[in-house]
PDB file of N, CA and C in Angstrom:
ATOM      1  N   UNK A   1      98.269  27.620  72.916  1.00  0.00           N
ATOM      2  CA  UNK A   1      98.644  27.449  71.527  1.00  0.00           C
ATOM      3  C   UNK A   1      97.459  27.688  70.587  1.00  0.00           C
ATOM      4  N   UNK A   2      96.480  28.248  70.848  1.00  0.00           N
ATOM      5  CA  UNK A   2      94.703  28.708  70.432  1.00  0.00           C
ATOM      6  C   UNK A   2      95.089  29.183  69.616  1.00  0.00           C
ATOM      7  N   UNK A   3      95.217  29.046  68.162  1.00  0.00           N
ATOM      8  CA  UNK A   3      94.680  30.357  67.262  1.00  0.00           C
ATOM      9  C   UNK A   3      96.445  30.578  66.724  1.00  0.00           C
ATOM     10  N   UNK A   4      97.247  29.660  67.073  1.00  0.00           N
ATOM     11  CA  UNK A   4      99.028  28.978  66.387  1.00  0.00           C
ATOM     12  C   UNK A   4      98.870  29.089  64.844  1.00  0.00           C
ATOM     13  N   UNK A   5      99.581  28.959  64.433  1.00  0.00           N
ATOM     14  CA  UNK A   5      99.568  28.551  63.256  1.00  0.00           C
ATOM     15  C   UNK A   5     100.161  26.649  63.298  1.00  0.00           C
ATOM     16  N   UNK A   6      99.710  26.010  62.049  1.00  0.00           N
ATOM     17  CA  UNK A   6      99.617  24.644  62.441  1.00  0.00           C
ATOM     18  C   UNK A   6     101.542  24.757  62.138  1.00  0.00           C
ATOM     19  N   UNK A   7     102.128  25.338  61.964  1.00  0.00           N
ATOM     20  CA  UNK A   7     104.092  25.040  61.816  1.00  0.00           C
ATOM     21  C   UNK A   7     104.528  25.436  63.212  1.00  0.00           C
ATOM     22  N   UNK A   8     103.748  26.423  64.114  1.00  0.00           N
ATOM     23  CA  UNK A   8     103.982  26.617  65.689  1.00  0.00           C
ATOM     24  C   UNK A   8     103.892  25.203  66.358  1.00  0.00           C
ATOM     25  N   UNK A   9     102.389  24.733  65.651  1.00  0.00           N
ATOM     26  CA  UNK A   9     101.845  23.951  66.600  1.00  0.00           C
ATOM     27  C   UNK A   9     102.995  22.650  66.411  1.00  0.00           C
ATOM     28  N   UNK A  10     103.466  22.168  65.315  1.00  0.00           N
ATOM     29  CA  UNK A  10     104.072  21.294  64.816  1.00  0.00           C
ATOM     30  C   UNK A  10     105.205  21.254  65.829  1.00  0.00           C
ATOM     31  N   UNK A  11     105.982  22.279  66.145  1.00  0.00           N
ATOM     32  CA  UNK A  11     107.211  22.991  66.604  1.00  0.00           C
ATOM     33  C   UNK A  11     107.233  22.673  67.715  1.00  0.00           C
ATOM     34  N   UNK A  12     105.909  23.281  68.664  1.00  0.00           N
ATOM     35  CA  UNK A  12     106.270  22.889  69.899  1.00  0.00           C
ATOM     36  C   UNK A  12     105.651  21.472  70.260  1.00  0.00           C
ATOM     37  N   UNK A  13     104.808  21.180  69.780  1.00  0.00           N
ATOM     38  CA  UNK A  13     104.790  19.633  70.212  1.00  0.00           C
ATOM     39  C   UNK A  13     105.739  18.643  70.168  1.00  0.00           C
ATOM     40  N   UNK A  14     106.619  18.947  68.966  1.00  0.00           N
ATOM     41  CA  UNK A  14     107.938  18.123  68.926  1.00  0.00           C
ATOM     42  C   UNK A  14     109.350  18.595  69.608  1.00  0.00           C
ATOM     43  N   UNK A  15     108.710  19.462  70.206  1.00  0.00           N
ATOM     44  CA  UNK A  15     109.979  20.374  71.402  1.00  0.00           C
ATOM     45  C   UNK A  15     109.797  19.434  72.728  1.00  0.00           C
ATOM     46  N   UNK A  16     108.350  18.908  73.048  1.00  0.00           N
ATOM     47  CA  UNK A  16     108.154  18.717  74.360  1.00  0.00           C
ATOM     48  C   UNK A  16     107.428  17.359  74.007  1.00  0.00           C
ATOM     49  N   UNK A  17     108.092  16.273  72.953  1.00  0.00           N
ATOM     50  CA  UNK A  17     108.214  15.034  72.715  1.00  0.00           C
ATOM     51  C   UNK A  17     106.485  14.387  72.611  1.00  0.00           C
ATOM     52  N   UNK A  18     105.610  14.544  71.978  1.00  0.00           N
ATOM     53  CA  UNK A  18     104.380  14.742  72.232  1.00  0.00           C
ATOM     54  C   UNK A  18     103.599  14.642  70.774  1.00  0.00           C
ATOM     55  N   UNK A  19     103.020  13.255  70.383  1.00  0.00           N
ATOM     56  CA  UNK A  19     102.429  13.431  68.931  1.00  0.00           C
ATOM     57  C   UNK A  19     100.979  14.273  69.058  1.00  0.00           C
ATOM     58  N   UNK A  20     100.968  14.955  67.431  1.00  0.00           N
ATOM     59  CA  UNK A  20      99.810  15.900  67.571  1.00  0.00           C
ATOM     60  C   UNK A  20      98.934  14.966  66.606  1.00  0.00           C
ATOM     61  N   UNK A  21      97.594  15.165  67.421  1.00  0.00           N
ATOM     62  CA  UNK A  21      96.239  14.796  66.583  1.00  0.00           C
ATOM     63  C   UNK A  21      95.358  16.037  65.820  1.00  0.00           C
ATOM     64  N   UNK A  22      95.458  15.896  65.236  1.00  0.00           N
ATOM     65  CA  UNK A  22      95.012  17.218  63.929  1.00  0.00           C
ATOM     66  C   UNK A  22      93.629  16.845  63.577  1.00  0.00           C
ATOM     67  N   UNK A  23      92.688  17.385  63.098  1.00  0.00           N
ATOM     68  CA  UNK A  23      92.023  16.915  61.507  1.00  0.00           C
ATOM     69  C   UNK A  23      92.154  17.755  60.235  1.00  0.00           C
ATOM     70  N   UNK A  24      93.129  18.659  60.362  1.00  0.00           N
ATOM     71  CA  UNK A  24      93.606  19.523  59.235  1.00  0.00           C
ATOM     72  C   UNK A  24      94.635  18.747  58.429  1.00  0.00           C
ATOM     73  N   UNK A  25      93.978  17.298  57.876  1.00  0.00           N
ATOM     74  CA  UNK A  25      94.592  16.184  57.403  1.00  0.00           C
ATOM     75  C   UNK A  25      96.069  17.221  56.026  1.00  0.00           C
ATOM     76  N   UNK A  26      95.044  18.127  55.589  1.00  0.00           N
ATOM     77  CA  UNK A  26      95.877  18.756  54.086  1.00  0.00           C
ATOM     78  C   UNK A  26      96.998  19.285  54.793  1.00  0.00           C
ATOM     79  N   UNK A  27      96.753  20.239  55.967  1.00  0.00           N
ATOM     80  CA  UNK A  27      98.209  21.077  55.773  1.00  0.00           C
ATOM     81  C   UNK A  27      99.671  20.637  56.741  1.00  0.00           C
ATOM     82  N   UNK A  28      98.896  19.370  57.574  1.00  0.00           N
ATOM     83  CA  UNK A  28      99.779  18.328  58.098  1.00  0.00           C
ATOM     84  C   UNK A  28     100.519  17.333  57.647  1.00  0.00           C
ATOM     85  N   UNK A  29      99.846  17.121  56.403  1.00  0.00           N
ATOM     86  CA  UNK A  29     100.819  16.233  55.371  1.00  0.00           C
ATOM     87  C   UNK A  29     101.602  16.926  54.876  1.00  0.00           C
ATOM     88  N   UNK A  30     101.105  18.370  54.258  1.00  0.00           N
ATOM     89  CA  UNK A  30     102.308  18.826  53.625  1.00  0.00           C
ATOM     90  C   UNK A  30     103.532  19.058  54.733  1.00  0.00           C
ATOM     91  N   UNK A  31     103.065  19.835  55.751  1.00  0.00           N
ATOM     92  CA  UNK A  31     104.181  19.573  56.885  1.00  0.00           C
ATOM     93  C   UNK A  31     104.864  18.526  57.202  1.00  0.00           C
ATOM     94  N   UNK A  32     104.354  17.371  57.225  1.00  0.00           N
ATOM     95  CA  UNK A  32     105.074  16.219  57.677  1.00  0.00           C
ATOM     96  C   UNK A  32     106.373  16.097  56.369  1.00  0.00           C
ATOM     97  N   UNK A  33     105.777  15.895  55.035  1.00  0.00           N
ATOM     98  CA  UNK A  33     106.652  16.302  54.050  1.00  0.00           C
ATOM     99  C   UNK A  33     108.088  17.505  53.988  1.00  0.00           C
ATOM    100  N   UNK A  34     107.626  18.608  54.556  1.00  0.00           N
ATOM    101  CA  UNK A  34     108.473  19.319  54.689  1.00  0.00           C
ATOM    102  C   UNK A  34     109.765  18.881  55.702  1.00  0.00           C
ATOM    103  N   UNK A  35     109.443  18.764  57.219  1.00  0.00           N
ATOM    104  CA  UNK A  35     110.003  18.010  57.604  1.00  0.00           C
ATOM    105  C   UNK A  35     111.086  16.836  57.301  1.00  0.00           C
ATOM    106  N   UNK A  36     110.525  16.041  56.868  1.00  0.00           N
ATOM    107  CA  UNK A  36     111.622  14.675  56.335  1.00  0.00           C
ATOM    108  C   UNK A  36     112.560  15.285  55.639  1.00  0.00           C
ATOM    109  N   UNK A  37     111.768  16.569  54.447  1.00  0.00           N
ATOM    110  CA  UNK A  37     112.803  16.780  53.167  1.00  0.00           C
ATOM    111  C   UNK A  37     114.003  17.521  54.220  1.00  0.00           C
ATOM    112  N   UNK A  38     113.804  18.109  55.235  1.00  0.00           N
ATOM    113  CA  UNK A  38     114.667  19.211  55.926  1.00  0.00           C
ATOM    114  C   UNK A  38     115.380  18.631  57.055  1.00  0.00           C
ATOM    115  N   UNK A  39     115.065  17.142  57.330  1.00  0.00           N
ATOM    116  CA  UNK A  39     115.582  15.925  58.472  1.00  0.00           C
ATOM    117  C   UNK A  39     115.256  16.519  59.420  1.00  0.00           C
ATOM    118  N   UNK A  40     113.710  17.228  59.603  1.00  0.00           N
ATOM    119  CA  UNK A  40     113.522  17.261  61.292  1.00  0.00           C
ATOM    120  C   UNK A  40     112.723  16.162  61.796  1.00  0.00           C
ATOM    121  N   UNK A  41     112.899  15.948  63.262  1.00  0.00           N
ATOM    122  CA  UNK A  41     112.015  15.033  63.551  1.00  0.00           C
ATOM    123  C   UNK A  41     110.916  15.636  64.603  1.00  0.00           C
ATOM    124  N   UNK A  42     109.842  14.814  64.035  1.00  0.00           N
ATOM    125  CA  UNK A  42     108.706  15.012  65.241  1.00  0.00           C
ATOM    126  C   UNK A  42     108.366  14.309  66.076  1.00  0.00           C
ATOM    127  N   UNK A  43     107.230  14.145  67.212  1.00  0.00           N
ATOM    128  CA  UNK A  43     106.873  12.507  67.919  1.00  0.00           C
ATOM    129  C   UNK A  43     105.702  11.853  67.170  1.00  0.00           C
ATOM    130  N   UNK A  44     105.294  12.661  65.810  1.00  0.00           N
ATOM    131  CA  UNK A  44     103.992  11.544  65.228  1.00  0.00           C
ATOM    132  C   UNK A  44     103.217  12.673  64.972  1.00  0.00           C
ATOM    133  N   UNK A  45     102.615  12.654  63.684  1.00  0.00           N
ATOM    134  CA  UNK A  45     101.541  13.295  63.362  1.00  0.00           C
ATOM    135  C   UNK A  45     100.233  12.326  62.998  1.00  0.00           C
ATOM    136  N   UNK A  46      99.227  12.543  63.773  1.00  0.00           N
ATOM    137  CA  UNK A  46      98.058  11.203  63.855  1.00  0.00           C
ATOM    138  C   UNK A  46      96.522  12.468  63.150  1.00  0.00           C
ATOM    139  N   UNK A  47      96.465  11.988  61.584  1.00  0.00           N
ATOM    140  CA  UNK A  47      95.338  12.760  61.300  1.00  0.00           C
ATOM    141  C   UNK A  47      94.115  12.052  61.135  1.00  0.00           C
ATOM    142  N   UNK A  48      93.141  12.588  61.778  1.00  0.00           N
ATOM    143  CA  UNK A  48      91.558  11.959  61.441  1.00  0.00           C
ATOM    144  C   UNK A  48      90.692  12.905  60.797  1.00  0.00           C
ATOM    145  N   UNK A  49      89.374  12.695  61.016  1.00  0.00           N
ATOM    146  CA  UNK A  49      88.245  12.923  60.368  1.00  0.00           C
ATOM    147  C   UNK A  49      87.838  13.683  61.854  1.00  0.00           C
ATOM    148  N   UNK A  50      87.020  14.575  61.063  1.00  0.00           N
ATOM    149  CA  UNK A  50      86.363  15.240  62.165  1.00  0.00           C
ATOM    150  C   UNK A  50      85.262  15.004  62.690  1.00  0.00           C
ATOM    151  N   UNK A  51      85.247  14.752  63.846  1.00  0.00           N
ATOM    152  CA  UNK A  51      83.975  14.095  64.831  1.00  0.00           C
ATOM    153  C   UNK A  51      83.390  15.420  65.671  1.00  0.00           C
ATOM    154  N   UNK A  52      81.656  15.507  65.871  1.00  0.00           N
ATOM    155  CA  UNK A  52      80.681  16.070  66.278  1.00  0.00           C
ATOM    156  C   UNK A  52      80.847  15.451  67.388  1.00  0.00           C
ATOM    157  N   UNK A  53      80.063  16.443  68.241  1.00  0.00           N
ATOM    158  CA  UNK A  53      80.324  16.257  69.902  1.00  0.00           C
ATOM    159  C   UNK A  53      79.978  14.993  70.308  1.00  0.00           C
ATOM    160  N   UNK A  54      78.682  14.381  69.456  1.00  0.00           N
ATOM    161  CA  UNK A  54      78.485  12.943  70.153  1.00  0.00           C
ATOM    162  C   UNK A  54      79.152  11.892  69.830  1.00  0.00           C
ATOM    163  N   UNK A  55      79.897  12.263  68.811  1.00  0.00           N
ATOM    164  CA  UNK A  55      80.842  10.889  68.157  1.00  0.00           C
ATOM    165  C   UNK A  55      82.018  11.085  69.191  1.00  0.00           C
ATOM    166  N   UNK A  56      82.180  11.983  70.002  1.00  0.00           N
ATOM    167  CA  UNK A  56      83.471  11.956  70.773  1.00  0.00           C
ATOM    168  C   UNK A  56      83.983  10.877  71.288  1.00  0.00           C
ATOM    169  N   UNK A  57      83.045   9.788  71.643  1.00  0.00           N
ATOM    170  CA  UNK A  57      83.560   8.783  72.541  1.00  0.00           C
ATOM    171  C   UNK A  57      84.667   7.853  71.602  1.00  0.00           C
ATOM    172  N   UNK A  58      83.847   7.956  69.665  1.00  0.00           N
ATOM    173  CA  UNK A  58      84.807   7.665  69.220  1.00  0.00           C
ATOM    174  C   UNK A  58      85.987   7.908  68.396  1.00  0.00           C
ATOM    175  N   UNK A  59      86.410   9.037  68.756  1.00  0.00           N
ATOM    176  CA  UNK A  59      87.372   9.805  68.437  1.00  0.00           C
ATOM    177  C   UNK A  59      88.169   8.992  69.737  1.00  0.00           C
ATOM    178  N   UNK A  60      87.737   8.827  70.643  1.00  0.00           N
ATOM    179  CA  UNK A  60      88.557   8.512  71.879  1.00  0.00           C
ATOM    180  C   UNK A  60      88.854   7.138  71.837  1.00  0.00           C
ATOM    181  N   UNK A  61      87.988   6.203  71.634  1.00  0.00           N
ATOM    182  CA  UNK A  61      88.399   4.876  71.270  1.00  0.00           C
ATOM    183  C   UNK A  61      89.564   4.416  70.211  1.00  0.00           C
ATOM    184  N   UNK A  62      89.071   5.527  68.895  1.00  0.00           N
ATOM    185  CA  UNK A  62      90.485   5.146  68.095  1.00  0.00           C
ATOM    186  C   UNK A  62      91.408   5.408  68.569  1.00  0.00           C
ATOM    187  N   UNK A  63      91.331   6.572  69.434  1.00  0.00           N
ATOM    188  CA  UNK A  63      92.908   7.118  69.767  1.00  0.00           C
ATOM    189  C   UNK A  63      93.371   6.140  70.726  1.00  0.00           C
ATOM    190  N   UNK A  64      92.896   5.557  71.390  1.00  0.00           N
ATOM    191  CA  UNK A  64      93.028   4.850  72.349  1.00  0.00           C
ATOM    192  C   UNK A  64      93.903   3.488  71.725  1.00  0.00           C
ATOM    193  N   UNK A  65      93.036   2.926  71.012  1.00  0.00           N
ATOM    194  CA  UNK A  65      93.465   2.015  69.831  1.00  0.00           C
ATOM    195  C   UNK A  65      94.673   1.611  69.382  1.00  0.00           C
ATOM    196  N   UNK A  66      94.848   3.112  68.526  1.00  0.00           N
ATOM    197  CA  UNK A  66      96.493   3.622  68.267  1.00  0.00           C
ATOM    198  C   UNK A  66      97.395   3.154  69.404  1.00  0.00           C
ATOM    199  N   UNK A  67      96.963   3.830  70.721  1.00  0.00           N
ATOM    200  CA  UNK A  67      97.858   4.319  71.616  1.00  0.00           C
ATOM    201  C   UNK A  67      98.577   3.026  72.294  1.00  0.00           C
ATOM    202  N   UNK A  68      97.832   1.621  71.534  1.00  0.00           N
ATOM    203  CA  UNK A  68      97.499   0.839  72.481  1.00  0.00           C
ATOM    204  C   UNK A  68      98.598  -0.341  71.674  1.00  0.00           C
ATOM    205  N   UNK A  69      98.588   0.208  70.440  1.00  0.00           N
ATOM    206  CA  UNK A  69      98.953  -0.745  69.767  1.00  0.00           C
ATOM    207  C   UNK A  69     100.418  -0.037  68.860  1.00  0.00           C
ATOM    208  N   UNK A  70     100.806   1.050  69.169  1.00  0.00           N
ATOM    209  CA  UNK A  70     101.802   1.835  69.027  1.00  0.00           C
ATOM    210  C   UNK A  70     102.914   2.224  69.551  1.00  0.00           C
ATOM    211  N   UNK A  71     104.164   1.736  69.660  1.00  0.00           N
ATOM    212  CA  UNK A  71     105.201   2.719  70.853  1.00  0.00           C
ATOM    213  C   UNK A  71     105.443   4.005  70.605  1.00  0.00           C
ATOM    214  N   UNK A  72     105.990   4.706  71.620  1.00  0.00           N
ATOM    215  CA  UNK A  72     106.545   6.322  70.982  1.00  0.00           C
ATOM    216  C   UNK A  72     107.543   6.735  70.071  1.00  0.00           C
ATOM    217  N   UNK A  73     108.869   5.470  70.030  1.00  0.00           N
ATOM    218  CA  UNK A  73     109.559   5.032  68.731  1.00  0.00           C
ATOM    219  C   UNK A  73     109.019   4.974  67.811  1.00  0.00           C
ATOM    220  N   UNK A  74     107.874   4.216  67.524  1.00  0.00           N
ATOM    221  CA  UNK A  74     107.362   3.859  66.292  1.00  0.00           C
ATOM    222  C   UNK A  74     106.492   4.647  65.753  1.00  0.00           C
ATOM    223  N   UNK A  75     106.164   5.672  66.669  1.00  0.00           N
ATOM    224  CA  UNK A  75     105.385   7.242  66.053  1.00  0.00           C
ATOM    225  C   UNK A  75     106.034   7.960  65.659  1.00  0.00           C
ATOM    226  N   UNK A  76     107.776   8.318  66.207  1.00  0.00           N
ATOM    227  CA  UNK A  76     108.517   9.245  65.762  1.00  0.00           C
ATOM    228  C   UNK A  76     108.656   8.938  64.103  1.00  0.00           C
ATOM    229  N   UNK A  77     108.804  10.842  63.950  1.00  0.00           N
ATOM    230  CA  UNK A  77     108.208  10.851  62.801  1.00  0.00           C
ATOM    231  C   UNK A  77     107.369  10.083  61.363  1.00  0.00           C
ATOM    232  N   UNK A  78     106.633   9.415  61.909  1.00  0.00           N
ATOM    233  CA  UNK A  78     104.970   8.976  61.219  1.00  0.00           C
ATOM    234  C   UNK A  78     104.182   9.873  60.807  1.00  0.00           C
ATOM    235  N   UNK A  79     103.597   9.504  60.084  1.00  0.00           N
ATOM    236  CA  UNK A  79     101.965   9.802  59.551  1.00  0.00           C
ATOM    237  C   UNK A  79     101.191   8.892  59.586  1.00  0.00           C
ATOM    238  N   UNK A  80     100.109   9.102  60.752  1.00  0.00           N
ATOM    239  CA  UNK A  80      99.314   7.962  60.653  1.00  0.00           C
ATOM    240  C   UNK A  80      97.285   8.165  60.762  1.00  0.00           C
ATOM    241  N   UNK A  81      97.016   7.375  60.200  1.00  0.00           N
ATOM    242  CA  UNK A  81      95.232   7.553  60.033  1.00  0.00           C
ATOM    243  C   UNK A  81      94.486   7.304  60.876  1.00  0.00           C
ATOM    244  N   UNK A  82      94.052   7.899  61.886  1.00  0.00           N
ATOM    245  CA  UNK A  82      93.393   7.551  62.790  1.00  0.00           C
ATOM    246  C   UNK A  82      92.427   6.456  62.667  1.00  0.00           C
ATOM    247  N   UNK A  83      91.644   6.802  61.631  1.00  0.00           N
ATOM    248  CA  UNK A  83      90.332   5.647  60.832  1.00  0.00           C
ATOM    249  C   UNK A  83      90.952   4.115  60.334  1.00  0.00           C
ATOM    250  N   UNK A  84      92.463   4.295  60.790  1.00  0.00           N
ATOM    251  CA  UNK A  84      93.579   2.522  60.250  1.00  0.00           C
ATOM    252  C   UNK A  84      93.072   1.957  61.617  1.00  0.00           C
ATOM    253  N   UNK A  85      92.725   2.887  62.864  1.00  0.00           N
ATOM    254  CA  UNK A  85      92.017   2.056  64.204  1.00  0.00           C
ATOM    255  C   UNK A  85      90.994   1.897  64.786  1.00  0.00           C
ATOM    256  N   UNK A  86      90.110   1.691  64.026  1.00  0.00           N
ATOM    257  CA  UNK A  86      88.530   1.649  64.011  1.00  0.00           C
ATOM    258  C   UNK A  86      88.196   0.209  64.848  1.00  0.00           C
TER     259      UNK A  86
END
């Protein structure tokens, strides 16, 4: 999916039940928007901030966080801030 456009990427992740983590916070909101107005559903759009290779561990902790404290019900169709699980 390398090099998708982010409405592919949107598409098939919610084909194969699966929330996407972005940091292209702008054009995922507007998508998520589009969506609702058109009643599709997705499994969760989770946008953060973009982390450098050494911050990875905590890119992984928040996600973890989320993951931990979230069902897959309660992601379908969301927007949520990665940085709300710090």
């Amino acid at each position: 999916m390398l090099e998708r456009p982010d409405s592919e990427q949107l598409e098939y992740a919610a084909s194969v039940g699966r929330a996407i983590l972005t940091y292209n916070s702008h054009d995922y909101a507007l998508l998520a928007g589009k969506w609702f107005e058109e009643g599709r559903v997705h499994s969760g759009i989770i946008l953060s901030q973009q982390f450098s290779k050494r911050e990875f561990g905590e890119l992984l902790r928040q996600t973890l966080r989320l993951l931990n404290v979230l069902t897959r019900d309660e992601m379908r169709n969301q927007v949520f801030y990665l940085q709300a699980f710090r």
